[in-house]
N, C-alpha and C. Protein backbone atom coordinates (compact mmCIF):
# COMPACT_ATOMS: atom_id res chain seq x y z
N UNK A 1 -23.69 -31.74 22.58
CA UNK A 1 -23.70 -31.42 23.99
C UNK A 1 -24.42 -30.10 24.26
N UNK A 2 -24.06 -29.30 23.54
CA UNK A 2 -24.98 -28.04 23.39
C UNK A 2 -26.07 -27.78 22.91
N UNK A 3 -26.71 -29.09 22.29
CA UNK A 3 -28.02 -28.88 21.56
C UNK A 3 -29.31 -28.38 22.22
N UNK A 4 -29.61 -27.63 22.40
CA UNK A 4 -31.12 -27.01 22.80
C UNK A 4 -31.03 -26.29 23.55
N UNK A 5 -29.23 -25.73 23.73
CA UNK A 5 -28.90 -24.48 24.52
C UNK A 5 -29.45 -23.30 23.80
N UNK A 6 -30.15 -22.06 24.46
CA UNK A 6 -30.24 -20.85 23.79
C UNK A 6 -29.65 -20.07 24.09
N UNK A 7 -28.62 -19.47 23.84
CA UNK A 7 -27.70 -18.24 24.41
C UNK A 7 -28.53 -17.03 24.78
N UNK A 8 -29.41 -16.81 24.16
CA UNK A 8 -30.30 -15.47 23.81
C UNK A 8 -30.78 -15.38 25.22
N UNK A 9 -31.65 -17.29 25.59
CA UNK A 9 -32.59 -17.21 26.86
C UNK A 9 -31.57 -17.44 28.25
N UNK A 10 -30.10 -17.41 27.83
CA UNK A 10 -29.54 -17.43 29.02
C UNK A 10 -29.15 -16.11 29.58
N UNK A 11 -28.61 -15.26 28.10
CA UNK A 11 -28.66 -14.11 28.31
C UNK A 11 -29.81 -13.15 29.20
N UNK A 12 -31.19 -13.44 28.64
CA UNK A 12 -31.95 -13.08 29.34
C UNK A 12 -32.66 -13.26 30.74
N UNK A 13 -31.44 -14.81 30.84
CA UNK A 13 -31.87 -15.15 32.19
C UNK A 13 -30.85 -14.17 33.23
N UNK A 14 -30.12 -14.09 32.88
CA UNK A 14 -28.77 -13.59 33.38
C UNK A 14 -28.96 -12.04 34.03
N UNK A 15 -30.12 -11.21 33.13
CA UNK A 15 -30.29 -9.98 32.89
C UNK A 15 -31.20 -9.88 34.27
N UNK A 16 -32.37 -10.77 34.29
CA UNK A 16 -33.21 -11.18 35.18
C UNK A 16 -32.54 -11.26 36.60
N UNK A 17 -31.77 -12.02 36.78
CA UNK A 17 -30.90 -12.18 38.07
C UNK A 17 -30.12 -11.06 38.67
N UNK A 18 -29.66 -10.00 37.73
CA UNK A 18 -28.69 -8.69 38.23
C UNK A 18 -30.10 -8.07 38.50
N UNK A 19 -31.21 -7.92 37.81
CA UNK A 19 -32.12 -6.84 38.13
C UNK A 19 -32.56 -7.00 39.53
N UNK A 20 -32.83 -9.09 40.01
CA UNK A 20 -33.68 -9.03 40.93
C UNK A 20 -32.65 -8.70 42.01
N UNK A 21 -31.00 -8.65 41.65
CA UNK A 21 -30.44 -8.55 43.03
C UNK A 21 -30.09 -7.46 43.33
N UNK A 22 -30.69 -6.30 41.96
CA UNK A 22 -30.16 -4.84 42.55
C UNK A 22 -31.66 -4.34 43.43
N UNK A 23 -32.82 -5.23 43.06
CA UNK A 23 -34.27 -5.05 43.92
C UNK A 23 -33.75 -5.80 45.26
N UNK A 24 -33.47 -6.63 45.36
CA UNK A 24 -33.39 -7.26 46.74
C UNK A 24 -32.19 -5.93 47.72
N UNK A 25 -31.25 -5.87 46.73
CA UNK A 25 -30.10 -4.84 47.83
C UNK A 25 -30.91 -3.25 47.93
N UNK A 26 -31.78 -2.63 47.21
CA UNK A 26 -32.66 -1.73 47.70
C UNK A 26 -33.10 -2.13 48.73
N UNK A 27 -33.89 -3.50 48.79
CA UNK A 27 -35.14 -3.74 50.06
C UNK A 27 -34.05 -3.77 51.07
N UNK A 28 -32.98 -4.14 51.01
CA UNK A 28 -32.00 -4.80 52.33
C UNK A 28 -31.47 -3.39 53.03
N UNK A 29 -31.97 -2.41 52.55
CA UNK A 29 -31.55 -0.66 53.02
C UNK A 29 -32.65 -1.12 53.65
N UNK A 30 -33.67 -1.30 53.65
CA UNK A 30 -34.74 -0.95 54.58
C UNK A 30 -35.10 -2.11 55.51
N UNK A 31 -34.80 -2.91 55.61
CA UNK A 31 -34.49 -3.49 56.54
C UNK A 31 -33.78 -3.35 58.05
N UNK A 32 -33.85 -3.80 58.92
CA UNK A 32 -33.43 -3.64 59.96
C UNK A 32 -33.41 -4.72 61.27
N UNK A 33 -32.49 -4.74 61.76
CA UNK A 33 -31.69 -6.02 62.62
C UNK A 33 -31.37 -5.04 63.62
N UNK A 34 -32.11 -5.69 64.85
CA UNK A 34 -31.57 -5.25 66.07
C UNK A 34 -30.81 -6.14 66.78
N UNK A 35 -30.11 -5.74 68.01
CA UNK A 35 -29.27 -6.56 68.95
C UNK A 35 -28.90 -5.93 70.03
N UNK A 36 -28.91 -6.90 71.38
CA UNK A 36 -28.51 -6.30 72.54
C UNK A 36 -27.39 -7.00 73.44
N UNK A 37 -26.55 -6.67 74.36
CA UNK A 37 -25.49 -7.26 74.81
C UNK A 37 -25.45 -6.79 76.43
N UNK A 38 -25.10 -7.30 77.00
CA UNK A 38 -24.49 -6.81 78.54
C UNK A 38 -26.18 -6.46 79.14
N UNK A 39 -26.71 -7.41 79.08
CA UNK A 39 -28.68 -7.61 79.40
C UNK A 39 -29.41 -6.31 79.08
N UNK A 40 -28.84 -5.85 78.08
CA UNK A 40 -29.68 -4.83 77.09
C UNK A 40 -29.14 -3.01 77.44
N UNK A 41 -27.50 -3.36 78.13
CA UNK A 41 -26.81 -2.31 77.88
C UNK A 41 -26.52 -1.85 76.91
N UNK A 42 -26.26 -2.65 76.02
CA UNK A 42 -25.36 -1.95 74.38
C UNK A 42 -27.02 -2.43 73.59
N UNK A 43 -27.20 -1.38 72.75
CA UNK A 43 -27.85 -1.94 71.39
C UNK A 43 -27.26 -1.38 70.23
N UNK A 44 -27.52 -2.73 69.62
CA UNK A 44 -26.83 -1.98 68.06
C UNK A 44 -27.70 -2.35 66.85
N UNK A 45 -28.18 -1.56 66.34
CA UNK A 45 -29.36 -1.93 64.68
C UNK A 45 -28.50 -1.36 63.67
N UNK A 46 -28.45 -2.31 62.85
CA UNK A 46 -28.21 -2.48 61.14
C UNK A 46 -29.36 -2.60 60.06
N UNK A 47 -28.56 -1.95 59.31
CA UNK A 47 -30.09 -2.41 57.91
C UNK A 47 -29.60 -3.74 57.58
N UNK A 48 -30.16 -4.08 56.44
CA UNK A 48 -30.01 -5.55 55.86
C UNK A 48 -28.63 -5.46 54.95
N UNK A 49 -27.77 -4.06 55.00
CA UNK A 49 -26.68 -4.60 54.49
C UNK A 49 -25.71 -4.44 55.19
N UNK A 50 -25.81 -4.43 56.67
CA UNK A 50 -24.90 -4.60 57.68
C UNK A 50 -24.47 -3.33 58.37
N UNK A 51 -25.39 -2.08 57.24
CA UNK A 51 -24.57 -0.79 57.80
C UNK A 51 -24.96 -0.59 59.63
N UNK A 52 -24.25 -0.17 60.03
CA UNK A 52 -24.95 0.20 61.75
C UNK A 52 -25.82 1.71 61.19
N UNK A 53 -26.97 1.45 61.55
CA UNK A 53 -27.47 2.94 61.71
C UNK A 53 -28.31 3.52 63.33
N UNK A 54 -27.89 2.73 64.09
CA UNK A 54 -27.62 3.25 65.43
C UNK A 54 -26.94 2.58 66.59
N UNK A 55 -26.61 3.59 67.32
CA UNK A 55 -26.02 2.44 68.61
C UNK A 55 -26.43 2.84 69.92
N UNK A 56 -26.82 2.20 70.92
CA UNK A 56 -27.21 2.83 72.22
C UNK A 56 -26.25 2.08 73.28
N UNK A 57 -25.91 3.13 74.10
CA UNK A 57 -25.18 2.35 75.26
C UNK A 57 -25.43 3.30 76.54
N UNK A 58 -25.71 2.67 77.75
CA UNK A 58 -26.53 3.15 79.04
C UNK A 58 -25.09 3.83 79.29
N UNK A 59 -25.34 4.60 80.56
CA UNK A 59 -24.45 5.85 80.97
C UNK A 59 -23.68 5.09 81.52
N UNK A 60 -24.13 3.75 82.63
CA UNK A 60 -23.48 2.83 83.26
C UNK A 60 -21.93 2.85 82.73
N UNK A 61 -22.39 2.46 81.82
CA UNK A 61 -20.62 1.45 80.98
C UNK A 61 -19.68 2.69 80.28
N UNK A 62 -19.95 4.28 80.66
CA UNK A 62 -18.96 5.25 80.12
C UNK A 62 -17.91 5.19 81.22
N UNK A 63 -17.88 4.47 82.45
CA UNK A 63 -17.14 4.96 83.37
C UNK A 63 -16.00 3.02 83.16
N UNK A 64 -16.28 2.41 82.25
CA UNK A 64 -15.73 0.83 82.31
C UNK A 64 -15.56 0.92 80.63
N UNK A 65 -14.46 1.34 80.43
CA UNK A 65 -14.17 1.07 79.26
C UNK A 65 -13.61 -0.33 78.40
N UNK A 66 -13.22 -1.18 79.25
CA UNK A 66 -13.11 -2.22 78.69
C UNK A 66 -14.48 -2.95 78.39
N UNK A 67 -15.11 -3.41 79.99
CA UNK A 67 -16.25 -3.68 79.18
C UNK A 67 -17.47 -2.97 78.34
N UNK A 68 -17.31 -1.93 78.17
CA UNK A 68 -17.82 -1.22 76.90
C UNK A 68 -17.41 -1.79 75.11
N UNK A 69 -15.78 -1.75 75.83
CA UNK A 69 -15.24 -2.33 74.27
C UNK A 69 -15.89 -3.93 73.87
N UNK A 70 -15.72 -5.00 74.77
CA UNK A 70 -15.99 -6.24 74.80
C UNK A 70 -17.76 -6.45 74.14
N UNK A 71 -18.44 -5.67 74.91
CA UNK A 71 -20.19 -5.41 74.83
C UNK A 71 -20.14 -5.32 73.64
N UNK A 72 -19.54 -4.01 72.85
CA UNK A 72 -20.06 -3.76 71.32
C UNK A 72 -18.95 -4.57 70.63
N UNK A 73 -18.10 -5.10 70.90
CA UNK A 73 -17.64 -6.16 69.74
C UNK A 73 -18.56 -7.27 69.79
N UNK A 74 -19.06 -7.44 70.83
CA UNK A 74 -20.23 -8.66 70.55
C UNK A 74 -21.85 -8.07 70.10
N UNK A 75 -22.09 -7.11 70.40
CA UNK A 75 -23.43 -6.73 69.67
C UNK A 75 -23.14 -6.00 67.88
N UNK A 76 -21.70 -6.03 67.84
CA UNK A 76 -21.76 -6.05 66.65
C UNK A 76 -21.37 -7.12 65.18
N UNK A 77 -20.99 -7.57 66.26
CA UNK A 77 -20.85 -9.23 65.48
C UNK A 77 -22.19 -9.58 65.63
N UNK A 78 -22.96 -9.89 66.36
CA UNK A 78 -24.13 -10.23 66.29
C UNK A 78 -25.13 -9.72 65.21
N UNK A 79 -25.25 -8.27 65.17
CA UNK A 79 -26.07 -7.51 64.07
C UNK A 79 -25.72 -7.95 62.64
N UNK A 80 -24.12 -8.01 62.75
CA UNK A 80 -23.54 -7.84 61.15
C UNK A 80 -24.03 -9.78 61.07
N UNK A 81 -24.00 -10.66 61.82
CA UNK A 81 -24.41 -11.78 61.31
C UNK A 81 -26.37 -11.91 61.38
N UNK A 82 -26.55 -11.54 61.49
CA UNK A 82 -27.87 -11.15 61.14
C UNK A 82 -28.28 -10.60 59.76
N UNK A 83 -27.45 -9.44 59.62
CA UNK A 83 -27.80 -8.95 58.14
C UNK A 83 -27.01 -10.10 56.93
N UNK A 84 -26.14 -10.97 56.95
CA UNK A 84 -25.40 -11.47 56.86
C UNK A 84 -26.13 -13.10 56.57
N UNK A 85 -26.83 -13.33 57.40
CA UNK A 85 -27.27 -14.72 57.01
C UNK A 85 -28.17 -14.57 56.45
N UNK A 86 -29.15 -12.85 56.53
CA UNK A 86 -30.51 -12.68 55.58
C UNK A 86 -30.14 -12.84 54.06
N UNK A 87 -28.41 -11.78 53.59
CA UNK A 87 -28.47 -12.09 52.87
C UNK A 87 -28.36 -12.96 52.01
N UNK A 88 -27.63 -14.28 52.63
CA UNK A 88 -27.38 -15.90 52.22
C UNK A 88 -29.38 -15.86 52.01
N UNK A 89 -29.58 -15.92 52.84
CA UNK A 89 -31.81 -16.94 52.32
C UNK A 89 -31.75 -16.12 51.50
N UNK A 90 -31.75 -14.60 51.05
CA UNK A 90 -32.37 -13.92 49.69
C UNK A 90 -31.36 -14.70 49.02
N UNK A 91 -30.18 -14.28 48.70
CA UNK A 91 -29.37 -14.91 47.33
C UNK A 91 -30.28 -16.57 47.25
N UNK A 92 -30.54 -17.57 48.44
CA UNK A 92 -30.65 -18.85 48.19
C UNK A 92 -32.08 -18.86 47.44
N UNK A 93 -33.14 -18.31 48.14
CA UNK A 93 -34.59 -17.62 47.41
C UNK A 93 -34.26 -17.31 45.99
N UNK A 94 -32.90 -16.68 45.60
CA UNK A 94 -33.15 -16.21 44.20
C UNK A 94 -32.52 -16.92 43.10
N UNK A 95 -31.99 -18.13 43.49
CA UNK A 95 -31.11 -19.04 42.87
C UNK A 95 -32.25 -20.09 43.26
N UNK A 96 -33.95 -19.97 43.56
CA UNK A 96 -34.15 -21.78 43.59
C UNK A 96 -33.76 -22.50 44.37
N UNK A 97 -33.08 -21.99 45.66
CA UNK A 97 -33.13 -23.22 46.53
C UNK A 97 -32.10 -23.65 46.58
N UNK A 98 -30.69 -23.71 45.29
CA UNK A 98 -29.35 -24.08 44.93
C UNK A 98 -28.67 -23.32 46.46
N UNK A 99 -28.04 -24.11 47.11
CA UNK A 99 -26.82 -23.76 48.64
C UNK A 99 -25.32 -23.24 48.16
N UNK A 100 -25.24 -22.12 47.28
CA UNK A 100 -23.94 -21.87 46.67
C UNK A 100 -22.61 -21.86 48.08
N UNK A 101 -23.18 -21.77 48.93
CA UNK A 101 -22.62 -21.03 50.80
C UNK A 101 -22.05 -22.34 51.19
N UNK A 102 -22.64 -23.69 51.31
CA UNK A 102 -22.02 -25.11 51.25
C UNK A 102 -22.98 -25.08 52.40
N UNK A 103 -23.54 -24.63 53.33
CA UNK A 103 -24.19 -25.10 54.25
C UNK A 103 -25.11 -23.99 55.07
């Protein structure tokens, strides 16, 4: 059942795969995902690993604090699924195409 397995070339396959995913999570710092909410009151940009590295919100919505709160729970769900499904296509890109995610 094991015949023409090479441990050596799995090993080395193995080695291959951590390297390309510590290159892909570098590139995903530089990346960037924008998003807007309340017709381009709130913005919120993430890099490709979901961090927020800015947020904008018009002067309007300091005086309405609820919908302030409501706006950025949705422009930030939005961003973080953005960085979030990029990283599902890289992992799927680096596995060949294999859908480990189910869909």
């Amino acid at each position: 059942m094991l015949d023409g397995l090479n441990l050596g070339d799995m090993g080395k396959m193995l080695e291959d795969m951590q390297s390309k995913a510590k290159e892909i999570q570098e590139q995903s710092k530089n990346l960037e995902f924008s998003t807007k909410a309340g017709g381009g009151l709130i913005e919120v940009k993430a890099n490709g690993l979901g961090e927020i590295i800015d947020l904008l919100i018009d002067d309007s919505l300091l005086e309405d604090k609820e919908s302030l709160q409501i706006l950025l729970i949705s422009a930030i769900n939005d961003v973080n699924k953005m960085a979030e499904d990029n990283k599902k296509s890289q992992a799927m890109g680096m596995m060949g195409g294999m859908n480990p995610f189910g869909s």
